[in-house]
Protein backbone atom coordinates (compact mmCIF):
# COMPACT_ATOMS: atom_id res chain seq x y z
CA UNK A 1 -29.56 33.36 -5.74
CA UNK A 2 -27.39 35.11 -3.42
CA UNK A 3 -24.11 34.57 -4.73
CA UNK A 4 -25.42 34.79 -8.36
CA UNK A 5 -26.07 38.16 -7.98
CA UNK A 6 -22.76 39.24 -5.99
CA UNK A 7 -24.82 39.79 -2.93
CA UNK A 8 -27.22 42.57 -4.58
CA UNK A 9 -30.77 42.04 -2.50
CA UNK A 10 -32.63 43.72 -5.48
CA UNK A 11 -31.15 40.98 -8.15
CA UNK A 12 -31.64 38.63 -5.61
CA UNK A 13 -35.38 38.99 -5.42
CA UNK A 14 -35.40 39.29 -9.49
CA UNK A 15 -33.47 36.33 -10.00
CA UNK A 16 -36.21 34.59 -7.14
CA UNK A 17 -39.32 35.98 -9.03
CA UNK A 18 -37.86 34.54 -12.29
CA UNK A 19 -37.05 31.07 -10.94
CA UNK A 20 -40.22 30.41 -8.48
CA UNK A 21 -43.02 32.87 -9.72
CA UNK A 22 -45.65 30.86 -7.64
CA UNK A 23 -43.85 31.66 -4.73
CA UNK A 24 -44.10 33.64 -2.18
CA UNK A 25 -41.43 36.41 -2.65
CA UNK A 26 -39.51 36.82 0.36
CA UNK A 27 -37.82 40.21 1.59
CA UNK A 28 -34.56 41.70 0.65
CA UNK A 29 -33.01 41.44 4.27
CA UNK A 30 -34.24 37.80 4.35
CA UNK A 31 -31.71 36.68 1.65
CA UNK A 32 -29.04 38.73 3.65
CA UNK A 33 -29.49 37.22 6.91
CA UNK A 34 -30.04 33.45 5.26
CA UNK A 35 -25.93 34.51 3.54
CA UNK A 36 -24.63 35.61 6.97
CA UNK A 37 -26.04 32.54 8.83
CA UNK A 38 -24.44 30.41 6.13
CA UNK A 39 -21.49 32.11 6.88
CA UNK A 40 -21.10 31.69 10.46
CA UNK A 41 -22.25 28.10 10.43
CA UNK A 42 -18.72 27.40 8.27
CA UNK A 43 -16.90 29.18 10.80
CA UNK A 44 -18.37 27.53 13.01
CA UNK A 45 -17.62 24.46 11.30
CA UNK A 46 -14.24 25.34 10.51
CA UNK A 47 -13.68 26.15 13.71
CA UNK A 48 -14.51 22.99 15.76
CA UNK A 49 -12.45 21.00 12.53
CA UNK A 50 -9.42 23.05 14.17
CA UNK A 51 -9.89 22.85 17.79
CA UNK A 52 -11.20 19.19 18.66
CA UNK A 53 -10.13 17.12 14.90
CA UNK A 54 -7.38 16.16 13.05
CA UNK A 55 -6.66 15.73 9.76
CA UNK A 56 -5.32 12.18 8.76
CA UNK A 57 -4.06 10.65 5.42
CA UNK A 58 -6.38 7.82 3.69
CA UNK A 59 -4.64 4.68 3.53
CA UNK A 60 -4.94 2.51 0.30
CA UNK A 61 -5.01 -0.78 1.47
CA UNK A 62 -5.33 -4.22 -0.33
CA UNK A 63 -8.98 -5.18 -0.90
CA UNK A 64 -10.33 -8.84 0.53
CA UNK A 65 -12.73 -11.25 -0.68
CA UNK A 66 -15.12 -13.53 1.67
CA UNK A 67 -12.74 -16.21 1.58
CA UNK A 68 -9.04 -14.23 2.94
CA UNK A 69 -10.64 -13.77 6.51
CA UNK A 70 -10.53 -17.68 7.55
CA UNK A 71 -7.17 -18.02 5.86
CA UNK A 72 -5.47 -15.17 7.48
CA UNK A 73 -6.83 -15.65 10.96
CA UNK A 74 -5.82 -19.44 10.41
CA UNK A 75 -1.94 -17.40 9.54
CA UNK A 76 -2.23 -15.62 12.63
CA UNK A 77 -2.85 -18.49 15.25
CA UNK A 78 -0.26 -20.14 13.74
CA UNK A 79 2.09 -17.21 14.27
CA UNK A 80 0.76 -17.15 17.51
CA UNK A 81 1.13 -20.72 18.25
CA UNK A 82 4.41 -20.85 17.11
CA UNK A 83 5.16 -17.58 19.17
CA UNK A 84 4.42 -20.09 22.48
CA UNK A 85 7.09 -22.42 21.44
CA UNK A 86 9.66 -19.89 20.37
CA UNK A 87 9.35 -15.98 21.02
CA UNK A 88 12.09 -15.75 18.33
CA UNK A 89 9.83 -17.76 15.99
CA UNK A 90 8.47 -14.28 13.82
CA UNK A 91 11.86 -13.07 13.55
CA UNK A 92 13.47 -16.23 12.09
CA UNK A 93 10.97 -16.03 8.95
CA UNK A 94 12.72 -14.83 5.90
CA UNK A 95 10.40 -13.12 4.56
CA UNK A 96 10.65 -12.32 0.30
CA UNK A 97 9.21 -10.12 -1.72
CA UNK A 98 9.32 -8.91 -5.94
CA UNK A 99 8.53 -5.80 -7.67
CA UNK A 100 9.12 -4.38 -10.84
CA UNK A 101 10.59 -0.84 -11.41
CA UNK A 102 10.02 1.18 -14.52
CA UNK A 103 11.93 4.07 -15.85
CA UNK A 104 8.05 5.73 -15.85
CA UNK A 105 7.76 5.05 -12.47
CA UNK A 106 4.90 6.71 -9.97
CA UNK A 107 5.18 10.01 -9.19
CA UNK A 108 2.74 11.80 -6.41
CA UNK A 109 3.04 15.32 -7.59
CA UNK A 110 0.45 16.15 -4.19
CA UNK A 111 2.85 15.57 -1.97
CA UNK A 112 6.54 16.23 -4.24
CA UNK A 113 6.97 20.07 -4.29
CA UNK A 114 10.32 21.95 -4.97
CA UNK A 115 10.78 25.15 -2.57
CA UNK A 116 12.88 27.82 -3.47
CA UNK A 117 12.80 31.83 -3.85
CA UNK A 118 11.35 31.80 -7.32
CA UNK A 119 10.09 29.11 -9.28
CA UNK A 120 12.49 26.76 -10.70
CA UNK A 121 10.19 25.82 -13.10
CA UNK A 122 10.77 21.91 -12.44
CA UNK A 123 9.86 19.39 -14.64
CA UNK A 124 10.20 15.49 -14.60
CA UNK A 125 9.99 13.16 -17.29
CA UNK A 126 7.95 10.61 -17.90
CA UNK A 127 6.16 8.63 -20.73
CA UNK A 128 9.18 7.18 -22.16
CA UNK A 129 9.19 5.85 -25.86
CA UNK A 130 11.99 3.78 -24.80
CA UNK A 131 10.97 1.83 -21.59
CA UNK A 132 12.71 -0.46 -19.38
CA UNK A 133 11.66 -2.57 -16.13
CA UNK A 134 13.97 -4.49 -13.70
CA UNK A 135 12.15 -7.57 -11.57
CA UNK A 136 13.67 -7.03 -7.70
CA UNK A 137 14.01 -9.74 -5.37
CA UNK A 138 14.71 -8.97 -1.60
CA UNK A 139 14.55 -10.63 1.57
CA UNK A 140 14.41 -9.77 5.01
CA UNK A 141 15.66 -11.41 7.76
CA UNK A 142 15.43 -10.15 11.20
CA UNK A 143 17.45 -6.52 11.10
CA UNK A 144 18.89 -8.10 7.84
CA UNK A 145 18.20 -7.19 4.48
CA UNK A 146 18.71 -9.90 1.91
CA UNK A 147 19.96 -9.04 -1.95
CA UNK A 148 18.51 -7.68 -3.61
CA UNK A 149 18.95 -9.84 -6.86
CA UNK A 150 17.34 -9.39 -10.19
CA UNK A 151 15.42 -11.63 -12.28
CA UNK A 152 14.09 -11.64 -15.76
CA UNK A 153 10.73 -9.75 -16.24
CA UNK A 154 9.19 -12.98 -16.83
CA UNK A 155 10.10 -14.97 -14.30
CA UNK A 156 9.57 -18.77 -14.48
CA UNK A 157 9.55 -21.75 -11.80
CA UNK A 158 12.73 -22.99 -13.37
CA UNK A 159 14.76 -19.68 -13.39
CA UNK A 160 13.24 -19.68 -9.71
CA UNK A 161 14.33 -22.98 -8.91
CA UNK A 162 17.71 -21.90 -10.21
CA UNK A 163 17.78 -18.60 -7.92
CA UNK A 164 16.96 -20.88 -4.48
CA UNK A 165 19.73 -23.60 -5.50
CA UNK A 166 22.10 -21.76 -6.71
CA UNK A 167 22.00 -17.40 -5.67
CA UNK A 168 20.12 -17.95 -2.52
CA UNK A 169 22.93 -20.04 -0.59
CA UNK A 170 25.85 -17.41 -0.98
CA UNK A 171 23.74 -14.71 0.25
CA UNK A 172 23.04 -16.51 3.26
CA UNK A 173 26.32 -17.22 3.89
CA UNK A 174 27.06 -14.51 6.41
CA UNK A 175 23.67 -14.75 8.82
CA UNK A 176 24.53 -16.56 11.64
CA UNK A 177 24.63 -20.17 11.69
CA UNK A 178 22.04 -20.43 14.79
CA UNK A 179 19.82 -18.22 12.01
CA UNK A 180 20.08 -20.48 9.06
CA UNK A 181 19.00 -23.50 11.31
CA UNK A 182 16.25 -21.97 12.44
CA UNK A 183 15.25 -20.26 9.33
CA UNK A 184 11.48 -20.43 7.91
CA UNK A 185 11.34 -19.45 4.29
CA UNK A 186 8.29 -17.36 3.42
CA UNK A 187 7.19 -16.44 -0.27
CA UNK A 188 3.41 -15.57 -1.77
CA UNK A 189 1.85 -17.56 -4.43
CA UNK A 190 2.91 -16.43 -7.60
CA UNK A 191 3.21 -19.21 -10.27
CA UNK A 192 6.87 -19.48 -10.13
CA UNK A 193 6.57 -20.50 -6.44
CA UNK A 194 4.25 -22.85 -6.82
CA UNK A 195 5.98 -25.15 -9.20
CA UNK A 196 6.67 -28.90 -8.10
CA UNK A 197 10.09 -28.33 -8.71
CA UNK A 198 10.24 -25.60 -6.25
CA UNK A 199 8.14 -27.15 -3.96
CA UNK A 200 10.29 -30.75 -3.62
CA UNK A 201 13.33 -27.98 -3.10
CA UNK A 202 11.79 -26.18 -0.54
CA UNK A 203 10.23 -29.23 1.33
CA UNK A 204 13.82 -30.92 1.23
CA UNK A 205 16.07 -28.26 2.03
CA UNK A 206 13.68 -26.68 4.62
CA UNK A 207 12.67 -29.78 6.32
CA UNK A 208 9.59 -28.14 5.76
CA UNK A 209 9.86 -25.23 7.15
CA UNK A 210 8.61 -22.62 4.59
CA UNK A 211 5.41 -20.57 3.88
CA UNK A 212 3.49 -19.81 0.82
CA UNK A 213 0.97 -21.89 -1.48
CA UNK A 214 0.90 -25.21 -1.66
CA UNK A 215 3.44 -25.73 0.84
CA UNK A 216 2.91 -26.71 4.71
CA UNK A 217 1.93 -23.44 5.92
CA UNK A 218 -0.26 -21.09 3.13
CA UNK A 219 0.46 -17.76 2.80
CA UNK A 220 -2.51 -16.03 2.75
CA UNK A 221 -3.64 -14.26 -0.24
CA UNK A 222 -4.07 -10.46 -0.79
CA UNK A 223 -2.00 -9.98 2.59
CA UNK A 224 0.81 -7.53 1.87
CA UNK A 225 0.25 -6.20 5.41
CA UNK A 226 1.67 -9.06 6.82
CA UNK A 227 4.81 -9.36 4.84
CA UNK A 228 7.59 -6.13 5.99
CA UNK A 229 8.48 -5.74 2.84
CA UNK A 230 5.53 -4.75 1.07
CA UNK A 231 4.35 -3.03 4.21
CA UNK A 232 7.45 -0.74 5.06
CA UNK A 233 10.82 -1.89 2.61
């Protein structure tokens, strides 16, 4: 009632009368003390906010079902385990990741600002009748990064079979030999990597030694916070 009527205690008690008229109708200085408390309990508020919190970003983080808890613990004491044998095991993981670009893109425009004196009046465009989209491939090896090398949009367990026979070898060429012995290969569980074909490779030119589904160790699903590149690359 207060703020409706601009802080005027006679409107105040009109606007009361007309809203609760089996009320009791309180005093003028009543609705002016009631504003002022309000007042300095959001200093107050404000206050404490400044001196004793901080403010922190929300993270958006991949959402679990019932199931991902057993299979990523089981990831992690494996990790672990293998950690006991070889400290250097975790960094000997190539670890491989896709994503698809688009001239649309994502744009925060929270966070993107443009300073200068006077407005520049920037603009960026977006909504493009003519779109395009480019399917990444990188991998990350140690301090190395991998590629990148680009597939089709559609991607298919033969064009993927192709890619580790074929493009994969030459770009490993120049990690060190000790490296490429030791190397674990380490891929999620999209349909392309789960095709026999690219499972026989894997298990024959790994000697086992890969990650991801259906293959000796599962990648666990829903866990981009374990693989670099979806977590920092």
């Amino acid at each position: 009632m207060y703020g409706r009527a601009n802080g005027n205690a006679y409107e105040v008690r009109r606007l009361y009368v007309e809203a609760f008229p089996n009320r009791a109708l309180p005093s003028d200085k009543l609705f002016s003390k009631l504003h002022l408390r309000r007042k300095m309990n959001a200093s107050l508020v404000w206050r404490i906010l400044r001196e004793q919190l901080y403010p922190f970003h929300i993270q958006r983080v991949q959402a679990l079902i019932a199931p991902d808890y057993d299979s990523r613990l089981a990831f992690c004491r494996f990790v672990l385990r293998k950690g006991e044998e070889n400290p250097d095991f975790a960094a000997n993981i190539l670890f491989t990741d896709k994503a698809i670009f688009t001239n649309n893109g994502i744009i925060n425009f929270h966070n993107n600002h443009v300073w200068a004196n006077e407005n520049p009046h920037a603009v960026v465009e977006s909504r493009y009748q003519h779109r395009f989209s480019l399917n990444v491939w990188v991998g990350i090896l140690k301090d190395r990064l991998i590629g990148p090398v680009f597939f089709p949009n559609r991607l298919t367990g033969a064009v993927y079979f192709d890619f580790l026979n074929n493009t994969l070898p030459p770009l490993l060429e120049d990690v060190p030999l000790n490296d490429r012995v030791n190397l674990w290969y380490m891929h999620d569980g999209a349909p392309p990597h789960f095709a026999v074909i690219v499972r026989n490779f894997l298990n024959e030119t790994y000697n086992n030694n890969w990650i991801g589904r259906g293959g000796p160790v599962p990648w666990p699903l829903r866990s981009l916070d374990f693989n670099p590149l979806d977590f920092c690359i």
